[in-house]
Protein backbone atom coordinates (compact mmCIF):
# COMPACT_ATOMS: atom_id res chain seq x y z
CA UNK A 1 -14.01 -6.03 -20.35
CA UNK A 2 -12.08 -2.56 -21.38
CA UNK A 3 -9.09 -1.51 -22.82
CA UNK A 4 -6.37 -0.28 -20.76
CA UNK A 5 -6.25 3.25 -21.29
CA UNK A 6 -2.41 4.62 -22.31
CA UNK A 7 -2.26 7.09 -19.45
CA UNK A 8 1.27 9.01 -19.61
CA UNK A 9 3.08 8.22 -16.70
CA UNK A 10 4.70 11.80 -16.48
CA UNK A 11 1.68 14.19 -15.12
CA UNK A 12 3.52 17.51 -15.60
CA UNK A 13 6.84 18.92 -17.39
CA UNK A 14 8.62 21.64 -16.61
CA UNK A 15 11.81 22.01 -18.30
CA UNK A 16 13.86 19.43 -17.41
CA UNK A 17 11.65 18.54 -14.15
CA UNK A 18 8.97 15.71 -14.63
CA UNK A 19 6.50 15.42 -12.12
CA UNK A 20 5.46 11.55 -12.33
CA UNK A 21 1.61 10.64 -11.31
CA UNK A 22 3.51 7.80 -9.03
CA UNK A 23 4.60 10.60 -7.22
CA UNK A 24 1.58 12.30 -7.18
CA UNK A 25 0.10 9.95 -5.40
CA UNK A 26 2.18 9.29 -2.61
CA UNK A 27 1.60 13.18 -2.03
CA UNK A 28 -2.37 12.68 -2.38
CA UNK A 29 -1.83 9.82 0.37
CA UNK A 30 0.71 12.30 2.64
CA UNK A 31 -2.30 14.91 2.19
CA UNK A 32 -5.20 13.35 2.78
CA UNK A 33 -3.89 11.46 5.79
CA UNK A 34 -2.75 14.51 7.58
CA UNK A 35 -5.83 16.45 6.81
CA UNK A 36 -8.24 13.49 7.90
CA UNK A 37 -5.65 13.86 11.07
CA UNK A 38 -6.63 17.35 11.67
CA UNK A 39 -10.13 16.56 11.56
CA UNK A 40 -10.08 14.05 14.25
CA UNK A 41 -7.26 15.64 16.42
CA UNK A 42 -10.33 18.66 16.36
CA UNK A 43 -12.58 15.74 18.62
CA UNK A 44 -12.95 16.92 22.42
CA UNK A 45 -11.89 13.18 23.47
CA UNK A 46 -9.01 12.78 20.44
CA UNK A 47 -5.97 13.51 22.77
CA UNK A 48 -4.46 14.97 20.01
CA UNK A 49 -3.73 18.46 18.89
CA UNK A 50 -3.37 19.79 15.02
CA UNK A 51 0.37 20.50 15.76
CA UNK A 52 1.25 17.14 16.87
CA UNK A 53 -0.49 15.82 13.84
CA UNK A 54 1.30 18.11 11.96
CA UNK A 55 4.86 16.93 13.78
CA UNK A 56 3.50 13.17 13.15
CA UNK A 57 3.59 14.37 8.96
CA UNK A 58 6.53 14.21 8.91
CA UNK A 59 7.61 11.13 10.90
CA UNK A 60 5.15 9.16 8.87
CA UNK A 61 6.48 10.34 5.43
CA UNK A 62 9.91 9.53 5.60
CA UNK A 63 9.10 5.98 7.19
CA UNK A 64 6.81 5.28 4.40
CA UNK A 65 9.35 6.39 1.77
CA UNK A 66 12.90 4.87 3.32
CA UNK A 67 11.02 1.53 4.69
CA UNK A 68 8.79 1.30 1.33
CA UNK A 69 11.53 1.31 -0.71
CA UNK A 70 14.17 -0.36 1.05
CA UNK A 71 11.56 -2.67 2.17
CA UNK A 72 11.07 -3.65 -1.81
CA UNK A 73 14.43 -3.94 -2.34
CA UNK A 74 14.83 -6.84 0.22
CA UNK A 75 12.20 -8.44 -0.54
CA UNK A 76 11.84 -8.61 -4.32
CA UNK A 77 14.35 -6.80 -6.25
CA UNK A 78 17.43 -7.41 -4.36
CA UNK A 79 19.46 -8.50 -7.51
CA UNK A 80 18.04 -5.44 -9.63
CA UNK A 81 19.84 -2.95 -6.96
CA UNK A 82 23.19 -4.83 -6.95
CA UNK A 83 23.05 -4.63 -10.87
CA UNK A 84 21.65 -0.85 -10.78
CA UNK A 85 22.40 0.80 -7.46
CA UNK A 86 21.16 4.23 -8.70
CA UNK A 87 17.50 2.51 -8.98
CA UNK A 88 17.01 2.40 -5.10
CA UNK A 89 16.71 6.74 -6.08
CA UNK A 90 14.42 6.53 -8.51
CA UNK A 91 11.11 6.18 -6.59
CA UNK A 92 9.05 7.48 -9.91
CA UNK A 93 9.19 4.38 -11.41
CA UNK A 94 7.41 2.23 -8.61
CA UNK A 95 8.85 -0.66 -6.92
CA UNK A 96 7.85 -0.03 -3.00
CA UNK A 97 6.57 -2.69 -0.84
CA UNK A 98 3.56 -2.00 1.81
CA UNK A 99 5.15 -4.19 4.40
CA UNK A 100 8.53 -2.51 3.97
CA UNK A 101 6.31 0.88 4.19
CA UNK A 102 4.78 -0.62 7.10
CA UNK A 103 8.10 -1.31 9.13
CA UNK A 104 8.81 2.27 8.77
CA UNK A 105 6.76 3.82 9.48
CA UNK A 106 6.56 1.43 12.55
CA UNK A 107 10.04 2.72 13.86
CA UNK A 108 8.62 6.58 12.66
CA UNK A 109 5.78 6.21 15.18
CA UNK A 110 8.12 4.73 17.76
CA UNK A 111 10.36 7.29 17.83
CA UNK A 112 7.40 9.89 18.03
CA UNK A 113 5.84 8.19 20.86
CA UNK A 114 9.14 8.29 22.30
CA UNK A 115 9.60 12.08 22.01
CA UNK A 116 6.27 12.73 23.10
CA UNK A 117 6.15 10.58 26.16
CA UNK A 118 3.36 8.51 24.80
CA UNK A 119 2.65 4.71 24.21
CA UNK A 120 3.39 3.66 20.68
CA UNK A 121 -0.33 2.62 20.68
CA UNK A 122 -1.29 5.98 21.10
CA UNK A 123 -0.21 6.90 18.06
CA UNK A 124 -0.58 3.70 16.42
CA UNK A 125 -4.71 3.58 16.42
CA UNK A 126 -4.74 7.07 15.75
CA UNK A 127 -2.90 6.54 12.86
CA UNK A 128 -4.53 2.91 11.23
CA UNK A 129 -7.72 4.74 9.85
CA UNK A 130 -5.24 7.51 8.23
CA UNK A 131 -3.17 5.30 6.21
CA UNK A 132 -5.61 4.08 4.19
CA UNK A 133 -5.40 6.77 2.01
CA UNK A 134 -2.44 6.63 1.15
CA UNK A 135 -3.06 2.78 0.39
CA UNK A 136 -5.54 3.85 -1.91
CA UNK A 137 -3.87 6.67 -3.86
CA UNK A 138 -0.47 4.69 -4.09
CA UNK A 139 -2.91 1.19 -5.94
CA UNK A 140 -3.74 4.11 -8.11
CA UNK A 141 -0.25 5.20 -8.91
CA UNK A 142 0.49 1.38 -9.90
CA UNK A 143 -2.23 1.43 -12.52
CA UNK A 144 -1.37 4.76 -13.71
CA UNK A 145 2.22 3.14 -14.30
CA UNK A 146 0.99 -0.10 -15.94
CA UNK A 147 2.33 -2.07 -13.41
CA UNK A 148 1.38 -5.15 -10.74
CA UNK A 149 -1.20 -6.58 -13.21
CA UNK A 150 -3.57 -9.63 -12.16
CA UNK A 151 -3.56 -13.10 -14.09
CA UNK A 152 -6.15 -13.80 -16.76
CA UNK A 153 -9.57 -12.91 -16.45
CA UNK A 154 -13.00 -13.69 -17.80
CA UNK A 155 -16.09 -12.02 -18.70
CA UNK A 156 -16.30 -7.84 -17.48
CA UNK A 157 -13.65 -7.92 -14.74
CA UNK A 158 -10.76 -8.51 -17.50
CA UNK A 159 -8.37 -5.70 -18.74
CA UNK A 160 -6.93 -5.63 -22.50
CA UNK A 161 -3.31 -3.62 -21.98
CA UNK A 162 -1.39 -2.46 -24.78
CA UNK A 163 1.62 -4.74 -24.94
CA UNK A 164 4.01 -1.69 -25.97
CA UNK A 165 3.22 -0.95 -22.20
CA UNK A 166 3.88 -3.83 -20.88
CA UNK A 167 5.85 -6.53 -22.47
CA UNK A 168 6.36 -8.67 -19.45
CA UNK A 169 2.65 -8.99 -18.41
CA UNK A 170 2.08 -9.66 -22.79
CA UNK A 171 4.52 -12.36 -22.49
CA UNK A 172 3.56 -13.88 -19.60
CA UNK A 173 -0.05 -14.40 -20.01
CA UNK A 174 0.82 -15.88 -23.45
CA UNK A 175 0.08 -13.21 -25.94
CA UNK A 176 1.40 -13.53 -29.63
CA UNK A 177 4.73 -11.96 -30.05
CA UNK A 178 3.07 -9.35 -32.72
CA UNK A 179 -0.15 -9.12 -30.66
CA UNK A 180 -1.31 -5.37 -29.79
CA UNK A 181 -2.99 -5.74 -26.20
CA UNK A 182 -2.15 -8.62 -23.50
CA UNK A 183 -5.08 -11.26 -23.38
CA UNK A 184 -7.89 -9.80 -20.14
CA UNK A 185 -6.37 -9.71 -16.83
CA UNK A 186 -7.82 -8.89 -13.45
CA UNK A 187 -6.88 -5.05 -12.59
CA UNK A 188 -5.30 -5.75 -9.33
CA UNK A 189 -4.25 -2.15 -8.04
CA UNK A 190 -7.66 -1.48 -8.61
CA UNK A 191 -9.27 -4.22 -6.51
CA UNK A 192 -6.84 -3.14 -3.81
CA UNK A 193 -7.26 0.64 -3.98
CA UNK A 194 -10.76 -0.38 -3.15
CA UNK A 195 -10.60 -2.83 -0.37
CA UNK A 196 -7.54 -1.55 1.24
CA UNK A 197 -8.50 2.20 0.68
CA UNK A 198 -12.02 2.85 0.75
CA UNK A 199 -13.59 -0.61 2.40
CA UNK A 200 -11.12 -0.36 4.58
CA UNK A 201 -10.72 3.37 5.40
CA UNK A 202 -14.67 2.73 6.34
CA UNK A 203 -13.92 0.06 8.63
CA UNK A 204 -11.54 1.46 10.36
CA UNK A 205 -13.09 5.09 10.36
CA UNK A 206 -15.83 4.20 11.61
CA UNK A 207 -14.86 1.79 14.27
CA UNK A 208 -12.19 4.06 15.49
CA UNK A 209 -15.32 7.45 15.86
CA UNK A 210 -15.74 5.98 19.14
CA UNK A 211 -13.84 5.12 22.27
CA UNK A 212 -11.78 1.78 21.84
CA UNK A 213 -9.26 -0.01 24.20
CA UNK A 214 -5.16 0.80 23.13
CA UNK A 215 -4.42 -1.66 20.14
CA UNK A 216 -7.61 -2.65 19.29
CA UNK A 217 -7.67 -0.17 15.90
CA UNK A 218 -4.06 -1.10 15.28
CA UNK A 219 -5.12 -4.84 15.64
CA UNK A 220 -8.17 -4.46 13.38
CA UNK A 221 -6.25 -2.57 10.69
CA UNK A 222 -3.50 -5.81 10.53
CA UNK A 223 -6.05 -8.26 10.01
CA UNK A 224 -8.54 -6.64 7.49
CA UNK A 225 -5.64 -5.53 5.44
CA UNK A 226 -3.84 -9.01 5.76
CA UNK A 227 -7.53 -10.73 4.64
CA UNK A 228 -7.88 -8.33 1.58
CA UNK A 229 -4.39 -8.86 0.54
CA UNK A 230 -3.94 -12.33 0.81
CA UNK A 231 -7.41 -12.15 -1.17
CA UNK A 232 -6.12 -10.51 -3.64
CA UNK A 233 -2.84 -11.70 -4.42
CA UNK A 234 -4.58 -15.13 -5.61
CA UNK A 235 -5.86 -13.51 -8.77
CA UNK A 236 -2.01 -10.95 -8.74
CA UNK A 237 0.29 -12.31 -10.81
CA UNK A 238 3.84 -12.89 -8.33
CA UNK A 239 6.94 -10.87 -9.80
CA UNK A 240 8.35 -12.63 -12.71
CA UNK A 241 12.30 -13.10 -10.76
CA UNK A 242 10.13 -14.66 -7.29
CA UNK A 243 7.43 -16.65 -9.05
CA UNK A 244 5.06 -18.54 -6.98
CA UNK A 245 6.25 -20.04 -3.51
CA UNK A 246 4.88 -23.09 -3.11
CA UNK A 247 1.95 -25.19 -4.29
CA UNK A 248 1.30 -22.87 -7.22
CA UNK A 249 -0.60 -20.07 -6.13
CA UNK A 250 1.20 -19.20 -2.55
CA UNK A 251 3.14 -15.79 -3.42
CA UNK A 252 5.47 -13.58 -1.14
CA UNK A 253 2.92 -11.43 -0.83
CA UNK A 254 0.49 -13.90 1.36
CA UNK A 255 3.81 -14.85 3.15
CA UNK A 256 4.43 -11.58 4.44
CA UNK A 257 0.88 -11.43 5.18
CA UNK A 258 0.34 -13.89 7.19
CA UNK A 259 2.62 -12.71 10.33
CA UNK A 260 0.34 -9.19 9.82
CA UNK A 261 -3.25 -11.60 10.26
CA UNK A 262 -1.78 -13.56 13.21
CA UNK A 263 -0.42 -9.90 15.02
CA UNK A 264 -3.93 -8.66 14.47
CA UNK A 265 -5.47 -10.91 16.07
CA UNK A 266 -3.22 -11.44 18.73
CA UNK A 267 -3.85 -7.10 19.38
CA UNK A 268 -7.90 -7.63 19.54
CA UNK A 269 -7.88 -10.11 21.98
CA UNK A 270 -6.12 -8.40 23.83
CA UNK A 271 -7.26 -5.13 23.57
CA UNK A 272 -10.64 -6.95 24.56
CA UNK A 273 -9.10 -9.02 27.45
CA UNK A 274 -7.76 -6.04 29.29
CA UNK A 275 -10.87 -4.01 28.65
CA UNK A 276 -12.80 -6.81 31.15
């Protein structure tokens, strides 16, 4: 068990400019992606060159921003918005959903395909192993910001946060009203930064350094990260305003999950069936 170090949320001032470590990370994530890109797009057999990688940079960014937030709004905070429109702007303070992210950058790759004369698998399994990074910097940028927080935990794997942090999680997990630090919980955004960043960036890396039939990566991306998240979210506390679905531990996290497992599947076989 540790203590949740108070990590200030703001990474660099300038005058009246903050630069917020949630934002940080997304640029980390934008980064890394498109120089692991590079790398690979260097490969004889890749198909790729380092200018369409740098063309597909862009694409990707503004799917993962306008479908990551928009994509939270819909699906967990769409009373929050009507109250405070101006909050869909202020990316900074979190609230962006992977699937949302996921659907955009979706249409981003489409439209790429479609100006490149390509098939959207094409660029979708070049993309899968890429993405993880951003997965993994974004978990990061949740725990910076205190935020997405597990339920209680026992023995080393719980985290004591200061309640002047986070209020919601103290109240929720039923810490005194004058008590300093919530009672342990499971660090969620870290669990995920490592199975949907680096396990999974190692999957999918690796699988993907040789030659594999169209949709097969894309296919094998869907249903680790739908395992690992629908792993995880039994131990994630839901958002306070959603609460659990059904039976007392099914969130809308697994929901939107599940579609994700079934598609990857669906994309291996046949991936595989074609290939024989």
């Amino acid at each position: 068990m540790f203590t949740y170090p108070a990590i200030d949320p703001v990474a660099l001032s300038l005058g009246p400019i903050k630069i917020h470590w949630y934002g940080l990370m997304y640029l980390v994530g934008f980064v890394g992606g498109w120089w692991l890109g590079r790398v690979r797009a260097r490969r004889p057999d890749s198909g790729w060159t380092v200018e369409q990688v740098d063309d597909l940079l862009f694409y990707v960014a503004l799917g993962v921003i306008l479908g990551g937030r928009l994509g939270y709004i819909l699906f967990y905070d769409l009373g929050g918005i009507i109250d405070d429109p101006v909050r869909l702007l202020r990316i900074w303070e979190g609230g962006m959903s992977f699937h949302g992210g996921l659907i955009g950058v979706l249409v981003a790759m489409a439209l790429f395909a479609r100006r490149h004369g390509q098939g959207f698998f094409w660029i979708a399994d070049f993309v899968a192993p890429l993405v993880t990074v951003g997965l993994f910097a974004g978990r990061i940028g949740n725990f910076i910001n205190a935020e997405l927080w597990g339920g209680p935990a026992g023995g080393s794997l719980g985290v004591r946060v200061p309640c002047h942090l986070a209020p919601d999680l103290c109240a929720r997990v039923g810490t005194a009203a004058d008590g300093l630090y919530s009672v342990p919980v499971h660090a969620t955004q870290l669990y995920e930064a490592g199975l949907e960043g680096i396990v999974l960036f190692a999957i999918l890396w690796t699988y993907s350094a040789r030659p594999r039939p169209p949709m097969a990566v894309s296919g094998l991306f869907l249903l680790c990260y739908g395992l690992f998240r629908f792993g995880v979210e039994f131990v994630r506390m839901p958002d306070a305003h959603i609460g659990y679905l059904a039976f007392d531990w099914f969130t809308m996290g697994q929901l939107l999950t599940l579609p994700m497992i079934l598609f990857g599947l669906i994309l291996l076989a046949m991936a595989y069936s074609r290939k024989t």
